[in-house]
C-alpha atoms as a PDB file:
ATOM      1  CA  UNK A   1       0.000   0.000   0.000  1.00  0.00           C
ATOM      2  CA  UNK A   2       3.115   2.191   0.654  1.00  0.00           C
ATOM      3  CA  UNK A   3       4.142   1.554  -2.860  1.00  0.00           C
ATOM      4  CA  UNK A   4       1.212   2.250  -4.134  1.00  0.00           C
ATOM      5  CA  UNK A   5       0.788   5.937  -2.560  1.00  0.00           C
ATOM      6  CA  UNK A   6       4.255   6.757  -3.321  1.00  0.00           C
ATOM      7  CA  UNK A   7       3.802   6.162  -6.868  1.00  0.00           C
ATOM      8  CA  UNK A   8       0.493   7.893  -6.959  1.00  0.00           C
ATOM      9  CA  UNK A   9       2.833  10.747  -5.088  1.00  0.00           C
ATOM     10  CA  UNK A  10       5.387  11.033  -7.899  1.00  0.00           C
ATOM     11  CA  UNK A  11       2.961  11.114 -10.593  1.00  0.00           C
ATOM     12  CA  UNK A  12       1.135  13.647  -8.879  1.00  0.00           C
ATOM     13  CA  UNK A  13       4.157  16.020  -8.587  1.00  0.00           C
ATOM     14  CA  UNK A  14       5.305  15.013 -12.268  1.00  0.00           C
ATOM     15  CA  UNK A  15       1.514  16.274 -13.815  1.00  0.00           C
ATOM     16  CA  UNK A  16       2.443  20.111 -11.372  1.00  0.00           C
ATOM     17  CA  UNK A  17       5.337  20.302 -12.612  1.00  0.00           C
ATOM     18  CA  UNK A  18       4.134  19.771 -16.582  1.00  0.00           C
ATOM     19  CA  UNK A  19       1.092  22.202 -15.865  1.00  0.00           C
ATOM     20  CA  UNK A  20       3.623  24.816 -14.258  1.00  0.00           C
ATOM     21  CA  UNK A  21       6.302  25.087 -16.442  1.00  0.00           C
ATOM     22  CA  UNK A  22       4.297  28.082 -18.677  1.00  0.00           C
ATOM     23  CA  UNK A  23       3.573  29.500 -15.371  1.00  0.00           C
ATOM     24  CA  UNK A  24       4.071  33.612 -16.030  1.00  0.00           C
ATOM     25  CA  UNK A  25       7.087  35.607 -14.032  1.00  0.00           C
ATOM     26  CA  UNK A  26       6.821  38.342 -11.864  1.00  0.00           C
ATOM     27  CA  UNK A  27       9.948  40.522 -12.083  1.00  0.00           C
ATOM     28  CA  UNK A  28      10.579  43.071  -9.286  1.00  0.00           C
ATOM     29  CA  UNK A  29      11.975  46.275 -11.239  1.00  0.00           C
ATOM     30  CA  UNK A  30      15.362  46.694 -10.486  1.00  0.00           C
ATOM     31  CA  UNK A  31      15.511  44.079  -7.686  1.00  0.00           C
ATOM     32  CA  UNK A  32      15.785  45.006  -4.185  1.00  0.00           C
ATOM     33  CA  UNK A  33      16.798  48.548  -5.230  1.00  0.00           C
ATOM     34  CA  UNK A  34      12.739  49.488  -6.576  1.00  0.00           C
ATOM     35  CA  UNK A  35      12.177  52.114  -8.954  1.00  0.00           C
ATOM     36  CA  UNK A  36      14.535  54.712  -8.150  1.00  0.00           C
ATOM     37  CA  UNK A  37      16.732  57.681  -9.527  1.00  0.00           C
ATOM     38  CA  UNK A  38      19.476  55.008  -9.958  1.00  0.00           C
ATOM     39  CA  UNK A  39      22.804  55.721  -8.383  1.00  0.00           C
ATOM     40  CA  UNK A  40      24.987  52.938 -10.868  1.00  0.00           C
ATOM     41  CA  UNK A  41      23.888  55.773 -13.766  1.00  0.00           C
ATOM     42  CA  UNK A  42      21.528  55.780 -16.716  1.00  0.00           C
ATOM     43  CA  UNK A  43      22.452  52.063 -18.054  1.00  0.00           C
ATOM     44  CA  UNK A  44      21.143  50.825 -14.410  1.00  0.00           C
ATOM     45  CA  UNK A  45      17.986  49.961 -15.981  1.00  0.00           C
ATOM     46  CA  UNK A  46      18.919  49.074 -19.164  1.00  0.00           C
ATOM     47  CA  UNK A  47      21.300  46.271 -18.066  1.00  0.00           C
ATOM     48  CA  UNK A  48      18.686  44.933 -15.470  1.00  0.00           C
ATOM     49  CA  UNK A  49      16.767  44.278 -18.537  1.00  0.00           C
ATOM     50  CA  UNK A  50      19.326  42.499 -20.067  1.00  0.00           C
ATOM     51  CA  UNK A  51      19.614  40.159 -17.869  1.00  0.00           C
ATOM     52  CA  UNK A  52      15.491  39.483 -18.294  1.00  0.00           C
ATOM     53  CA  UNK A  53      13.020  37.466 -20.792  1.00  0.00           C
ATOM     54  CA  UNK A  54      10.005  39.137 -20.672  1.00  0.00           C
ATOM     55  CA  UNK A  55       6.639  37.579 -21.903  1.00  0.00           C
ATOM     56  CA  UNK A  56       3.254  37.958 -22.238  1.00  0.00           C
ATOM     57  CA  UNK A  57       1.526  37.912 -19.071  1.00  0.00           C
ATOM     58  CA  UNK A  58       4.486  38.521 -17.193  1.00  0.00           C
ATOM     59  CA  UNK A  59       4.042  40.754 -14.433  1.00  0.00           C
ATOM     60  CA  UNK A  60       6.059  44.508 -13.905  1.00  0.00           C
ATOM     61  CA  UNK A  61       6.227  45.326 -10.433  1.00  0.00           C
ATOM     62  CA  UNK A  62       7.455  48.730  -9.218  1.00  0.00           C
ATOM     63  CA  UNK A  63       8.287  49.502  -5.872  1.00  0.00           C
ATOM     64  CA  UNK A  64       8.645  52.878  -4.697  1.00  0.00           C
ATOM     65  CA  UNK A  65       8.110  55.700  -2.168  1.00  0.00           C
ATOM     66  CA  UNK A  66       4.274  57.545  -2.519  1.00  0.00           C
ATOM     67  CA  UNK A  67       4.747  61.218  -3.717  1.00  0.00           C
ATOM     68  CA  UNK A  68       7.839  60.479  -4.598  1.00  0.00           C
ATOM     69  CA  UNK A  69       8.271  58.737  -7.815  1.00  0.00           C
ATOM     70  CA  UNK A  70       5.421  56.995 -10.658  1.00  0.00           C
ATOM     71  CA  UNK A  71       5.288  55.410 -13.224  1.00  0.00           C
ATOM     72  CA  UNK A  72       3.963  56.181 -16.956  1.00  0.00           C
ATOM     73  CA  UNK A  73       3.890  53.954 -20.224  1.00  0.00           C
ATOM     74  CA  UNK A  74       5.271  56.135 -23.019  1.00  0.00           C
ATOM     75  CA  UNK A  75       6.043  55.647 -26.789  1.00  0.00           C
ATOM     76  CA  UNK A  76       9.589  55.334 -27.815  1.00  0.00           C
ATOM     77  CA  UNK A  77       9.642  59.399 -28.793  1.00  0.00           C
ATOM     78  CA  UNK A  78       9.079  60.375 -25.383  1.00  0.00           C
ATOM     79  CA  UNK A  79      11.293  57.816 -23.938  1.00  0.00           C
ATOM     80  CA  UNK A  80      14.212  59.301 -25.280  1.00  0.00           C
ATOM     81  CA  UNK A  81      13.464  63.036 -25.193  1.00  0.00           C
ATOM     82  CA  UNK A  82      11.936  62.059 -21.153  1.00  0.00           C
ATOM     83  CA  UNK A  83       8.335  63.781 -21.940  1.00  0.00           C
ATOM     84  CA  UNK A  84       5.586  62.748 -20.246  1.00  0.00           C
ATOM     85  CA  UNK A  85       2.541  65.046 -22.456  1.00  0.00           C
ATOM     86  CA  UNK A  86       1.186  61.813 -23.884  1.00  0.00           C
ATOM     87  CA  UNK A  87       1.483  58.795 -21.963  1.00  0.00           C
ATOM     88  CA  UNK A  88      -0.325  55.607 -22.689  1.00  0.00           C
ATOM     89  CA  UNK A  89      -2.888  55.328 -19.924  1.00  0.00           C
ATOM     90  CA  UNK A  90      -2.923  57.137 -16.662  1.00  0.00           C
ATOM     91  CA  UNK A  91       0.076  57.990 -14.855  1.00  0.00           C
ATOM     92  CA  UNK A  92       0.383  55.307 -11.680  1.00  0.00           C
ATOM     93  CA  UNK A  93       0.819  56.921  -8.324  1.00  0.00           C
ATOM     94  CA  UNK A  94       0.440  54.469  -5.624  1.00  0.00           C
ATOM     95  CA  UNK A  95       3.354  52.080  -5.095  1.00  0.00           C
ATOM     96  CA  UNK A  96       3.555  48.877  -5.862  1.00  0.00           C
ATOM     97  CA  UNK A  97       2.793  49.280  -8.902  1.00  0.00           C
ATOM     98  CA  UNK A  98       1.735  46.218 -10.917  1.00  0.00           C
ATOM     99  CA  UNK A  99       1.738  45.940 -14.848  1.00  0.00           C
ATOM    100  CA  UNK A 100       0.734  42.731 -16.244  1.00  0.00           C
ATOM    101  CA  UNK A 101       2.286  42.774 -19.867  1.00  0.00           C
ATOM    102  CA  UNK A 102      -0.960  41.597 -22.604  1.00  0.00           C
ATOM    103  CA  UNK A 103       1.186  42.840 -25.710  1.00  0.00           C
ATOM    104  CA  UNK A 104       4.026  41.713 -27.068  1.00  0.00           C
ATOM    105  CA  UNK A 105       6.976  43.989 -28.618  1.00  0.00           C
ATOM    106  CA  UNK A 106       8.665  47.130 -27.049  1.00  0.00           C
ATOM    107  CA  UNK A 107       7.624  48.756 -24.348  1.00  0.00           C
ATOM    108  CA  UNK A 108       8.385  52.031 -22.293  1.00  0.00           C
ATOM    109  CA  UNK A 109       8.351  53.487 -19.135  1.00  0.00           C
ATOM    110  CA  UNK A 110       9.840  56.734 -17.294  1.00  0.00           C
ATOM    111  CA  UNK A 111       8.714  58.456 -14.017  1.00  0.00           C
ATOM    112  CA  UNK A 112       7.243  61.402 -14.406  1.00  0.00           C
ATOM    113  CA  UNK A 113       8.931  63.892 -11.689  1.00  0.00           C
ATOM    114  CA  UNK A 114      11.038  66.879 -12.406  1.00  0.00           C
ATOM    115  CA  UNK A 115      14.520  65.742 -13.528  1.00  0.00           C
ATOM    116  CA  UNK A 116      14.017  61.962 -12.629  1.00  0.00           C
ATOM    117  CA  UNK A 117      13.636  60.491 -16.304  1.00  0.00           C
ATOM    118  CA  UNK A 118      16.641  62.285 -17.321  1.00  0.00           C
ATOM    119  CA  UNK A 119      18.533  60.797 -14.518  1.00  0.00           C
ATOM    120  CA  UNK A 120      18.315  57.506 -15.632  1.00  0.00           C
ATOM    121  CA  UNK A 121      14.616  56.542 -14.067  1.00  0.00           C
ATOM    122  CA  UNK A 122      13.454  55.043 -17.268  1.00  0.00           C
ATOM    123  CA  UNK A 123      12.974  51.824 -18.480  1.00  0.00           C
ATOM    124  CA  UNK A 124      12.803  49.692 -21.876  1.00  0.00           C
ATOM    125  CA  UNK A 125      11.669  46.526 -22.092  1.00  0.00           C
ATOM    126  CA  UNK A 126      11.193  44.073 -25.453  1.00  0.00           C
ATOM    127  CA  UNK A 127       8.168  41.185 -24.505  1.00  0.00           C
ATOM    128  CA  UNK A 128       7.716  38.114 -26.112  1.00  0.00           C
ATOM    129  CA  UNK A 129       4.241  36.586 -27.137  1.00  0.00           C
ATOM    130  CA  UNK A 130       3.949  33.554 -24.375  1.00  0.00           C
ATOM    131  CA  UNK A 131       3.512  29.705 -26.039  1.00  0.00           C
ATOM    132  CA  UNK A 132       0.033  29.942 -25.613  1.00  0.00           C
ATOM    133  CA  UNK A 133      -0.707  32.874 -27.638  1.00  0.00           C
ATOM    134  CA  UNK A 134       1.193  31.060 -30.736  1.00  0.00           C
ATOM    135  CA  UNK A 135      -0.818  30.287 -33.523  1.00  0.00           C
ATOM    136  CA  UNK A 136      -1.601  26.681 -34.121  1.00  0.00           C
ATOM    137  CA  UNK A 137       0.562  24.561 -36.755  1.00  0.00           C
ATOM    138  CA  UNK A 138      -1.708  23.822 -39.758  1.00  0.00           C
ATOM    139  CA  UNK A 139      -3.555  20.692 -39.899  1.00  0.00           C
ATOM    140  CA  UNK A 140      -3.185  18.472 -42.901  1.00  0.00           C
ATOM    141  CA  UNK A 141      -5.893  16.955 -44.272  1.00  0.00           C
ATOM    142  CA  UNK A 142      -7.471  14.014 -42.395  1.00  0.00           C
ATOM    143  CA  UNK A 143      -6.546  10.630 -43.160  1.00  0.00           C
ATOM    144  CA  UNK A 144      -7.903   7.375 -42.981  1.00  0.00           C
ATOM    145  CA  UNK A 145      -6.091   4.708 -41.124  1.00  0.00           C
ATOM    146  CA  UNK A 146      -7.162   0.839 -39.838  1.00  0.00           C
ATOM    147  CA  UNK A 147      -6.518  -0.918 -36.637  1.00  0.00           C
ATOM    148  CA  UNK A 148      -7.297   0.280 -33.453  1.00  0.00           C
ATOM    149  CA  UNK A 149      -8.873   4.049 -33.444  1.00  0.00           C
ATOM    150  CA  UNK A 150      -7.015   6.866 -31.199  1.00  0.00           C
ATOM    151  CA  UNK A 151      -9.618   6.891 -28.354  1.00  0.00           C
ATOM    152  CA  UNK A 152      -9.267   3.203 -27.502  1.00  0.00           C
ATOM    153  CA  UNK A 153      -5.364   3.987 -26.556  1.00  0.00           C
ATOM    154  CA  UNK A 154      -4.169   5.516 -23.327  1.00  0.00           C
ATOM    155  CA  UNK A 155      -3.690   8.732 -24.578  1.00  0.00           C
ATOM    156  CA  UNK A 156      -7.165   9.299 -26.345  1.00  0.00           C
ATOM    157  CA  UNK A 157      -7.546  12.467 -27.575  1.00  0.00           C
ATOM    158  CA  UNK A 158      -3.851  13.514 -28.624  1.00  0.00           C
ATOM    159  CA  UNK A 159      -2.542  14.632 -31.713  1.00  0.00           C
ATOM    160  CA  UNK A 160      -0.675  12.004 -33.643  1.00  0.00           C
ATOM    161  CA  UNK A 161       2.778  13.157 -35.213  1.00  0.00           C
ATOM    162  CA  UNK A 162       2.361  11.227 -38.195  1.00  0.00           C
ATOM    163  CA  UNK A 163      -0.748   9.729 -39.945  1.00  0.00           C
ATOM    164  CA  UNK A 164      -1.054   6.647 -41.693  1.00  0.00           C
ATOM    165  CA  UNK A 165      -1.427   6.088 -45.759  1.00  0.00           C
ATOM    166  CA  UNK A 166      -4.001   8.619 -47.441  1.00  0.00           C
ATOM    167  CA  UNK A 167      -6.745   6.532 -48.638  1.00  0.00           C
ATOM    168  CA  UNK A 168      -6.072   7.546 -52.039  1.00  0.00           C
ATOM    169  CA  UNK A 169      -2.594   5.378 -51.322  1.00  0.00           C
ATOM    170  CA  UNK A 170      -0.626   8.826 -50.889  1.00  0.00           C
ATOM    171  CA  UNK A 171       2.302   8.802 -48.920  1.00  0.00           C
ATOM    172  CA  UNK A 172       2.312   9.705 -45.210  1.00  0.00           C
ATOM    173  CA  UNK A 173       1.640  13.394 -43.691  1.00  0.00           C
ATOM    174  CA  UNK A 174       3.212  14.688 -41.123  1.00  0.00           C
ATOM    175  CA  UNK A 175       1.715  16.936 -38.311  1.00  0.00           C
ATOM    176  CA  UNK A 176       3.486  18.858 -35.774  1.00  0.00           C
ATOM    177  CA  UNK A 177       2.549  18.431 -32.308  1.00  0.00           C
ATOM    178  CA  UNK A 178       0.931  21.756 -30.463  1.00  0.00           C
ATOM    179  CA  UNK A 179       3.198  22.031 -27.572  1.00  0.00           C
ATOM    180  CA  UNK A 180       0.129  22.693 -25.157  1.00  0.00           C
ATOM    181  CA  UNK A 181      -1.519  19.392 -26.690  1.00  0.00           C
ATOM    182  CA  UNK A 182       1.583  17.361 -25.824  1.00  0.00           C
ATOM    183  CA  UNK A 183       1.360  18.253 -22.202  1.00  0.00           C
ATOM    184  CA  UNK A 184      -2.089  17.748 -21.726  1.00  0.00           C
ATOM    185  CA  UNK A 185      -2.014  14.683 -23.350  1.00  0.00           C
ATOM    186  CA  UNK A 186       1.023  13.639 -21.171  1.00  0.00           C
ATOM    187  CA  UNK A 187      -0.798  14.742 -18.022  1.00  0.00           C
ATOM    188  CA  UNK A 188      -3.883  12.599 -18.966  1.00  0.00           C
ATOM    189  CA  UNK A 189      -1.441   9.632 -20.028  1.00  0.00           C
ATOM    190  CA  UNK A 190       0.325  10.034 -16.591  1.00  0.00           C
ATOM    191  CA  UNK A 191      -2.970  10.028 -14.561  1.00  0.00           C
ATOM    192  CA  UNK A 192      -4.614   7.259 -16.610  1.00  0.00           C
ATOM    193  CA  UNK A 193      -1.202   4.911 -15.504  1.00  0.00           C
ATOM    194  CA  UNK A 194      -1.134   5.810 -12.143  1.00  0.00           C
ATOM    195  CA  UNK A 195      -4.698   4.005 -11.874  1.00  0.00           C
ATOM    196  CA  UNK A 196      -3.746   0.796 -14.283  1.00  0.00           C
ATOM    197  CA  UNK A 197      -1.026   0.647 -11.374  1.00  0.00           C
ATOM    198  CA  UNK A 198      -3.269   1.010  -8.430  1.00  0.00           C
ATOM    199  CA  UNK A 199      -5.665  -1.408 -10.405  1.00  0.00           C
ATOM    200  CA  UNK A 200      -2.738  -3.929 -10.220  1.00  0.00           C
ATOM    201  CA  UNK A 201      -1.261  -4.000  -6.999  1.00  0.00           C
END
């Protein structure tokens, strides 16, 4: 019976750990040092970034003192001159601030107060569209095939990477797995041997 829980344990953890691994990122601007007039210079920022992978539906989060500092989303012409007449969306007062990124491609932000942008409070980010926003691969066309169908396997339900003879006698297609198919179909393939193994001990 030990046995048995253990292994139900492992596959358990194994399924969390396949659901998790697109989980988003939360990154704390500028580390421990929060959105500041940066004392290592202008390039503070920049090489924080650097060290970064941003994606969509990451998470921005800037930490600073109220009345002190904000933060504004600007285009890439006020970024660089440090103007803050057209921002996109309101100006964000009240630390911590959090920004959930929902586009991909560049992004900008400065503070606001007197003097502050210039001195290096300003940041530039480039985001990445996250797996699941992806387009699907293209399906080729369907295929017929004999022997046992796909929902009497253990993994019923999951793409195939290749499909048998075209019933025209064509040679074989090949279609690329979806990444998010491939874990859900390992997750139900996992959970679906955990109980043939309870169902034999």
């Amino acid at each position: 019976m030990a046995h048995c829980f253990g292994l139900i344990g492992c596959v358990i953890v194994l399924v969390a750990l396949l659901e998790g691994s697109a989980a988003q990122t939360t990154h704390i601007v500028l580390d421990n040092q929060g959105w500041i007039i940066p004392t290592a210079g202008a390039s503070a920022y920049t090489n924080w970034a650097a060290t970064k992978t941003f994606m969509v539906g990451d998470t921005l989060v800037f930490n600073f003192a109220n009345n002190q500092h904000d933060v504004a989303e600007v285009t890439k012409m006020a970024y660089d001159a440090c103007t803050a007449t057209q921002t996109i969306g309101p100006i964000l007062m009240n630390a911590p601030v959090n920004i959930t990124l929902t586009t991909p491609g560049e992004h900008y932000y400065i503070c606001t107060f007197t003097q502050h942008c210039s001195f290096g409070q300003k940041l530039a980010i480039n985001v990445s569209g996250s797996p699941s926003t992806a387009p699907a691969p293209p399906m080729t066309t369907p295929t017929t095939t004999s022997g046992p169908t796909a929902a009497e396997g253990p993994t019923a339900g999951c793409p195939p990477e290749t499909s048998g003879p075209t019933a025209a006698g064509g040679p074989t297609s090949t279609i690329p797995p979806n990444s998010a198919s491939v874990v859900a179909c390992t997750s139900r393939f996992l959970v679906i041997a955990s109980m043939f193994i309870m169902l034999m001990l």
